[in-house]
N, C-alpha and C. Protein backbone atom coordinates (compact mmCIF):
# COMPACT_ATOMS: atom_id res chain seq x y z
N UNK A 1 6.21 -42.37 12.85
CA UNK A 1 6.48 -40.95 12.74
C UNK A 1 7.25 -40.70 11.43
N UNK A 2 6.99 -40.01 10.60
CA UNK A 2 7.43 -39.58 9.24
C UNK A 2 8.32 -38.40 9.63
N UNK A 3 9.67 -38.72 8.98
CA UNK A 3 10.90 -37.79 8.56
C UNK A 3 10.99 -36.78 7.59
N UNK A 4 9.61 -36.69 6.84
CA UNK A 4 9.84 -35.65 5.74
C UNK A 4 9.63 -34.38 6.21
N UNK A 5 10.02 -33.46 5.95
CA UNK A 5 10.15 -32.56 6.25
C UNK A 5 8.82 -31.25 5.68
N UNK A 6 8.35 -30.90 5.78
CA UNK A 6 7.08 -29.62 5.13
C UNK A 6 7.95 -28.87 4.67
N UNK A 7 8.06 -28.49 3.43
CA UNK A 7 8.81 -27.17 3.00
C UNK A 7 7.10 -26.48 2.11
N UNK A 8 7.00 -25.35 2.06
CA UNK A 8 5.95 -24.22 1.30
C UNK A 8 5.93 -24.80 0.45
N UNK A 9 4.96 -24.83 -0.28
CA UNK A 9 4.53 -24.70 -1.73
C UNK A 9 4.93 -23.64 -2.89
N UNK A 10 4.82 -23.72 -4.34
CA UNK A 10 5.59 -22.51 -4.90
C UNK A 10 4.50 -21.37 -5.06
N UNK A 11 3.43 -21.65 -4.55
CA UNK A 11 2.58 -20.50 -4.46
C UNK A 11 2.90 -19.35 -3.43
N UNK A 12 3.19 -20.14 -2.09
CA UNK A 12 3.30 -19.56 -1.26
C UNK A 12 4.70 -18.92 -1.25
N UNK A 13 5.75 -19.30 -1.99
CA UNK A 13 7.38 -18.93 -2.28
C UNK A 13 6.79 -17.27 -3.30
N UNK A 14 6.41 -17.86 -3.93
CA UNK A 14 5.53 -16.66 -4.52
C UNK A 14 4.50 -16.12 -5.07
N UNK A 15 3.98 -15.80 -4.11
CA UNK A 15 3.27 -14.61 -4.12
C UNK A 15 3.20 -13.41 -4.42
N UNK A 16 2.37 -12.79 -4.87
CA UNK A 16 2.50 -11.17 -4.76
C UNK A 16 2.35 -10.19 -4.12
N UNK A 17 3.78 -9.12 -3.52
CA UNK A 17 3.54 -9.37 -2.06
C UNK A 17 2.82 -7.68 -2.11
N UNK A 18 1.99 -7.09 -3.15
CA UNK A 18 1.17 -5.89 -2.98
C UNK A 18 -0.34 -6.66 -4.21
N UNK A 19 -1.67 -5.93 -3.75
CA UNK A 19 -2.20 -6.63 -4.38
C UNK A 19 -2.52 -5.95 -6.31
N UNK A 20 -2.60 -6.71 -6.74
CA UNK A 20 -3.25 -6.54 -7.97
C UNK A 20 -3.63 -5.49 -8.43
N UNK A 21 -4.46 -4.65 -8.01
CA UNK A 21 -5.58 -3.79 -8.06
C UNK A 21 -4.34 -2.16 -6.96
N UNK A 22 -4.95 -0.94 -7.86
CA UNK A 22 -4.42 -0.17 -7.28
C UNK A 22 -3.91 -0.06 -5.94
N UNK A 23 -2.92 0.18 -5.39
CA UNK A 23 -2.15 -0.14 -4.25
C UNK A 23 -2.20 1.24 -3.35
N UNK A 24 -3.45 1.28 -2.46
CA UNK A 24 -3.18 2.57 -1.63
C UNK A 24 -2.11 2.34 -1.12
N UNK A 25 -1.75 3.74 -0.81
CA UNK A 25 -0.53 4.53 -0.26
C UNK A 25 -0.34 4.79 1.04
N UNK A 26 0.09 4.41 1.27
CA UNK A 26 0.17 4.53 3.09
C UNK A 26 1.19 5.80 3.32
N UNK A 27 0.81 6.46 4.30
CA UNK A 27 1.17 7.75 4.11
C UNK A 27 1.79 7.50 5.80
N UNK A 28 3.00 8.03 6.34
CA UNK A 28 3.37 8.42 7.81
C UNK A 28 2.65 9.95 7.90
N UNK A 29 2.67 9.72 9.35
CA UNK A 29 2.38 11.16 10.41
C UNK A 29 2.80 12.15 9.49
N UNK A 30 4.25 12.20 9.68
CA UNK A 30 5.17 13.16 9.37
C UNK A 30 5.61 13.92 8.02
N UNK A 31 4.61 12.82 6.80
CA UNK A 31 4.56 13.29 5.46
C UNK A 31 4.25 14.25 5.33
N UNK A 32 3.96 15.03 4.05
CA UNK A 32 3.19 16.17 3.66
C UNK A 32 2.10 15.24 2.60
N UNK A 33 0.96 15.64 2.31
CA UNK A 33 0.44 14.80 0.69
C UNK A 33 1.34 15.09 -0.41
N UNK A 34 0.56 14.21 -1.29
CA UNK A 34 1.09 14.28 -2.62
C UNK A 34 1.00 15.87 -3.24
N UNK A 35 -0.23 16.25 -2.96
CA UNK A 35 -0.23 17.52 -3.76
C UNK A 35 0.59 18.90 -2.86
N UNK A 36 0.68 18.66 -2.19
CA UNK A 36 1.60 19.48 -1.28
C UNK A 36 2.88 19.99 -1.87
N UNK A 37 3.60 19.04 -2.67
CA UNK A 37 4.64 19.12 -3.07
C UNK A 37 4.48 20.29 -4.54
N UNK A 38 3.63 20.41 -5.21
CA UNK A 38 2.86 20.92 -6.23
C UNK A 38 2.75 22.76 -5.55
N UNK A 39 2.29 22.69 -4.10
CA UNK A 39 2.06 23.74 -3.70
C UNK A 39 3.01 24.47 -3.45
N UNK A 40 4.16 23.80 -2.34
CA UNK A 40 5.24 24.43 -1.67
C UNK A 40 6.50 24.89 -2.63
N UNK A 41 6.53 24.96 -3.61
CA UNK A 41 8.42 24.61 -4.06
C UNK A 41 8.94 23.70 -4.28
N UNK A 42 10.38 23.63 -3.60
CA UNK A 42 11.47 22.42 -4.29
C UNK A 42 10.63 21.29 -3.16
N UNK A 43 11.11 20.51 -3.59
CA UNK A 43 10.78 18.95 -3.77
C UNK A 43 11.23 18.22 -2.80
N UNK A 44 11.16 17.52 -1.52
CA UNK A 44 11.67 17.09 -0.59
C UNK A 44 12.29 15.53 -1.24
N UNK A 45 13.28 14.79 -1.24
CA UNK A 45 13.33 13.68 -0.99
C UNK A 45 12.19 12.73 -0.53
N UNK A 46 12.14 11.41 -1.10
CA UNK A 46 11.50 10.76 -0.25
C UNK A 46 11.35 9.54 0.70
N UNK A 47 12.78 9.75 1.26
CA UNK A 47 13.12 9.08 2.64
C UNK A 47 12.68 7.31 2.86
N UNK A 48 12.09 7.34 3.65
CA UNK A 48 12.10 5.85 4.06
C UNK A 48 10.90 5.25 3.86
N UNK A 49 10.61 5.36 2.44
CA UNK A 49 9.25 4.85 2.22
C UNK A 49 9.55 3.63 1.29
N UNK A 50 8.49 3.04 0.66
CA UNK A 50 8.49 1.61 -0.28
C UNK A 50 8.78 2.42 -1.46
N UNK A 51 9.54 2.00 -2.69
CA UNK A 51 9.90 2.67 -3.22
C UNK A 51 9.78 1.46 -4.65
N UNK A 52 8.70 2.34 -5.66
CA UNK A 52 8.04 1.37 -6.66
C UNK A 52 9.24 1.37 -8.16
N UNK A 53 10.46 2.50 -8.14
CA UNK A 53 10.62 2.24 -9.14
C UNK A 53 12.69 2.36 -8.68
N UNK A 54 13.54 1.55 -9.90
CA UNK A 54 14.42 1.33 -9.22
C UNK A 54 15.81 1.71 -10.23
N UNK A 55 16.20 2.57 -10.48
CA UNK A 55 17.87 2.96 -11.07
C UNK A 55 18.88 2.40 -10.43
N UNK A 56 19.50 1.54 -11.42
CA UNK A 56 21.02 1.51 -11.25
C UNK A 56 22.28 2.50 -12.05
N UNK A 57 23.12 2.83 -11.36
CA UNK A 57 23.64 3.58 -11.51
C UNK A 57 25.11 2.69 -10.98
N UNK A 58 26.24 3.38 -11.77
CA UNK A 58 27.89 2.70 -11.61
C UNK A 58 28.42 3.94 -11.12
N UNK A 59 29.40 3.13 -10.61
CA UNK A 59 30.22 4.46 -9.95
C UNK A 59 31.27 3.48 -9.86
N UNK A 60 32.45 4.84 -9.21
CA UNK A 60 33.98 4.06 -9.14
C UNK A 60 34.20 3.54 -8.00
N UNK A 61 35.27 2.88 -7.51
CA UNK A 61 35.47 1.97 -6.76
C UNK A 61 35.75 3.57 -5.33
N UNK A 62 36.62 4.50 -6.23
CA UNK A 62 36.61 5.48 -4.92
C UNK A 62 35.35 6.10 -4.75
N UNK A 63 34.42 6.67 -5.97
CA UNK A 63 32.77 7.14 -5.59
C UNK A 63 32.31 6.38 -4.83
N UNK A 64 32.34 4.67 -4.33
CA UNK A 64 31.72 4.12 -3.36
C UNK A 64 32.03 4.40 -2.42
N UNK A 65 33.81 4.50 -2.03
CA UNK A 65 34.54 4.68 -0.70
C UNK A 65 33.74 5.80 0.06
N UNK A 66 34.34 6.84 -1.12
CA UNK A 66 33.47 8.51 -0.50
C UNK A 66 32.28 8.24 0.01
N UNK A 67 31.32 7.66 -1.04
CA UNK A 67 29.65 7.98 0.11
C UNK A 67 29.74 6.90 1.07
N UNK A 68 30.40 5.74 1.01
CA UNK A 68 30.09 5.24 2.94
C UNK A 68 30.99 5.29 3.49
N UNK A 69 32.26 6.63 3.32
CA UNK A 69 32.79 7.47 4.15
C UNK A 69 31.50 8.40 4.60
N UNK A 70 30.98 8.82 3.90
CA UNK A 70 30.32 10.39 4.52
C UNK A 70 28.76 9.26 5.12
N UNK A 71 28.55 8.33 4.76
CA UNK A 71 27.41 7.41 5.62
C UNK A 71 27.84 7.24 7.14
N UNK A 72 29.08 7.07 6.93
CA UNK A 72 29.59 6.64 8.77
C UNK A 72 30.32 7.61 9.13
N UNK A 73 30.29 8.63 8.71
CA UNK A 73 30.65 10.00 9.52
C UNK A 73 29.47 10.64 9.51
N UNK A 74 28.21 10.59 8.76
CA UNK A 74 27.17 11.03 9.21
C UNK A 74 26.48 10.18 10.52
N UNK A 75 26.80 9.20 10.63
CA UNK A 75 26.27 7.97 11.83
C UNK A 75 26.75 8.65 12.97
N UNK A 76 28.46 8.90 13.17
CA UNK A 76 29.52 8.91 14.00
C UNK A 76 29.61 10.19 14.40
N UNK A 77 29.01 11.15 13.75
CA UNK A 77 29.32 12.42 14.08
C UNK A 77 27.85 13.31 14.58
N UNK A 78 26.90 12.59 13.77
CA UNK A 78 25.48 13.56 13.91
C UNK A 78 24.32 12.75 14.37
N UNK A 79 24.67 11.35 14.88
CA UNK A 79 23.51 10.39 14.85
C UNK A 79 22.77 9.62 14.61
N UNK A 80 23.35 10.10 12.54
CA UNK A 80 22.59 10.02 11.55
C UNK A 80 22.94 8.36 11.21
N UNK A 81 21.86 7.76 11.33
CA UNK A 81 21.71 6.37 10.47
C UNK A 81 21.17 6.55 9.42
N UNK A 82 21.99 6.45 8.04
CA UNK A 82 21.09 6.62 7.37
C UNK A 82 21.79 5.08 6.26
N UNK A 83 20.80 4.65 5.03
CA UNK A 83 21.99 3.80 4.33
C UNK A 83 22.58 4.70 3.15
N UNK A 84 22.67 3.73 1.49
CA UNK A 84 23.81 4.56 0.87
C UNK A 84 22.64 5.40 0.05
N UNK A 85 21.34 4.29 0.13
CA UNK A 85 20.13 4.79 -0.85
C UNK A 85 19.70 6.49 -0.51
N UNK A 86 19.45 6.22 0.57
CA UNK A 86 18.73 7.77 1.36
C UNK A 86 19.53 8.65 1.32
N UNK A 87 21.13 8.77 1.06
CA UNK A 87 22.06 9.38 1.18
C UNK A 87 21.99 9.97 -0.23
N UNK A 88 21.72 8.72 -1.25
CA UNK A 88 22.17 9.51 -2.86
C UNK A 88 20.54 10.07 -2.76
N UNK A 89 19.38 9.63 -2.54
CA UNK A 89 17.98 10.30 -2.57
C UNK A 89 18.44 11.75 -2.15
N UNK A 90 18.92 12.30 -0.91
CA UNK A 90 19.15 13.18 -0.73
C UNK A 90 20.00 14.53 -1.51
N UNK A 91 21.17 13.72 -2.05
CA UNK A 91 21.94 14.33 -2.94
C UNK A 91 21.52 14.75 -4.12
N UNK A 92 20.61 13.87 -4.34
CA UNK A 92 19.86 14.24 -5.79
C UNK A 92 18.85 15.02 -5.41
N UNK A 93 17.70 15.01 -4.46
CA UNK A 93 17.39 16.64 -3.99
C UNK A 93 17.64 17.55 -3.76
N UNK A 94 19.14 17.79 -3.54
CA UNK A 94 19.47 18.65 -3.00
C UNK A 94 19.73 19.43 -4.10
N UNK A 95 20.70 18.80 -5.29
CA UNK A 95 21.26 19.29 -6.60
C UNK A 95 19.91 19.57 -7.49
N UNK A 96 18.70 18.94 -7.66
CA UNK A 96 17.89 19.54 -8.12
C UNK A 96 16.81 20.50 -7.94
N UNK A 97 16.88 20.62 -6.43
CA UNK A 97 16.72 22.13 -6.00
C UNK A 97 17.47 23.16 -6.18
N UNK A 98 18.97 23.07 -6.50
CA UNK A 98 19.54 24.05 -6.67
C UNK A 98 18.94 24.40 -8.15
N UNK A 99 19.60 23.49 -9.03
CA UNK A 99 19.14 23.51 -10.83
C UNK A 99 18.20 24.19 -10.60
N UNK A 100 16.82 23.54 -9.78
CA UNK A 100 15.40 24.43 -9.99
C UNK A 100 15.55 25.79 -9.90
N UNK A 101 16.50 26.47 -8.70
CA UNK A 101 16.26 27.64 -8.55
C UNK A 101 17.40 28.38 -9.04
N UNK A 102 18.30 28.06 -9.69
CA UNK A 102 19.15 28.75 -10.26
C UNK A 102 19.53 28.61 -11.61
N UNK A 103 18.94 27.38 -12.16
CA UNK A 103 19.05 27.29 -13.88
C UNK A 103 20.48 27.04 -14.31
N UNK A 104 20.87 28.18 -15.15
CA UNK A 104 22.17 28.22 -15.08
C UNK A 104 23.25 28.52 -14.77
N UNK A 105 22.89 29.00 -13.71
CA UNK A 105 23.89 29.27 -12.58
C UNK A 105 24.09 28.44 -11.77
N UNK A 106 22.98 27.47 -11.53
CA UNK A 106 23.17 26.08 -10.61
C UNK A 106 24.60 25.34 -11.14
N UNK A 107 24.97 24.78 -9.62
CA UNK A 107 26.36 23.71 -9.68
C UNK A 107 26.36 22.47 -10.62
N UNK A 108 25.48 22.23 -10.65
CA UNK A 108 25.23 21.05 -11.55
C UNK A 108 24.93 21.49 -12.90
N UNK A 109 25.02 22.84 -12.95
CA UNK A 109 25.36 22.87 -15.28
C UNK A 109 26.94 23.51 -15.10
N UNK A 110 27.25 24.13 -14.09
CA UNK A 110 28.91 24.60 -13.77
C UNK A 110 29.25 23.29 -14.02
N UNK A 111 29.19 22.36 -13.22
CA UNK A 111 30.19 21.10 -13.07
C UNK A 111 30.15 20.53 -14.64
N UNK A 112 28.94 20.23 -15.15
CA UNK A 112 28.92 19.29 -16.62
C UNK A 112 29.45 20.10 -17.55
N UNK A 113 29.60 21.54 -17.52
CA UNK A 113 30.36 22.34 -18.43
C UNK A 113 31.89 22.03 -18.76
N UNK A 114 31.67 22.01 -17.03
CA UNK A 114 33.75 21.78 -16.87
C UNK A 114 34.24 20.43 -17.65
N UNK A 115 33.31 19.30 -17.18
CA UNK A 115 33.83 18.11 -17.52
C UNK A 115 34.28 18.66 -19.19
């Protein structure tokens, strides 16, 4: 009886784990389409899907505190599981719906003024 052990091959370590060739889109129930968004107005977030492209962004040691303060008071208070990603996705919809519909009156050219 042989002691060696089978570990994968490096093919199988990696792989590519979408294929090659254009990557349909898998769409939930609960989506709207793509062009939908084109039709309706401001712009929904887009929640808990695969997500092809990726920003890093810094923040301060208290900007972290704050959003997974308001992550586990959104858990603790409303139900809401959400993580820190879906939380800033949201925030950033939210502020660029305002911009959209208010220009310069939106909070977000008030605030960068002030700075």
């Amino acid at each position: 009886m042989s002691r060696r052990v089978s570990l994968p091959a490096a093919d199988d370590l990696f792989r590519p784990t979408a294929p090659a060739v254009a990557q349909p889109t898998s769409q939930r129930a609960d989506e709207e389409p793509a062009d939908a968004e084109d039709r309706s107005g401001p712009k929904k977030p887009s929640g808990r899907v695969r997500h092809d492209e990726k920003m890093t962004v810094y923040v301060t040691s208290d900007e972290l505190l704050d959003l997974e303060h308001a992550r586990l008071v959104l858990r603790r208070s409303h139900g809401l599981a959400v993580d820190r990603g879906r939380l800033v996705r949201e925030a950033i919809a939210m502020v660029l719906a305002d911009f959209e519909s208010h220009g310069d009156d939106s909070a977000l050219v008030r605030r960068l003024i002030e700075e």
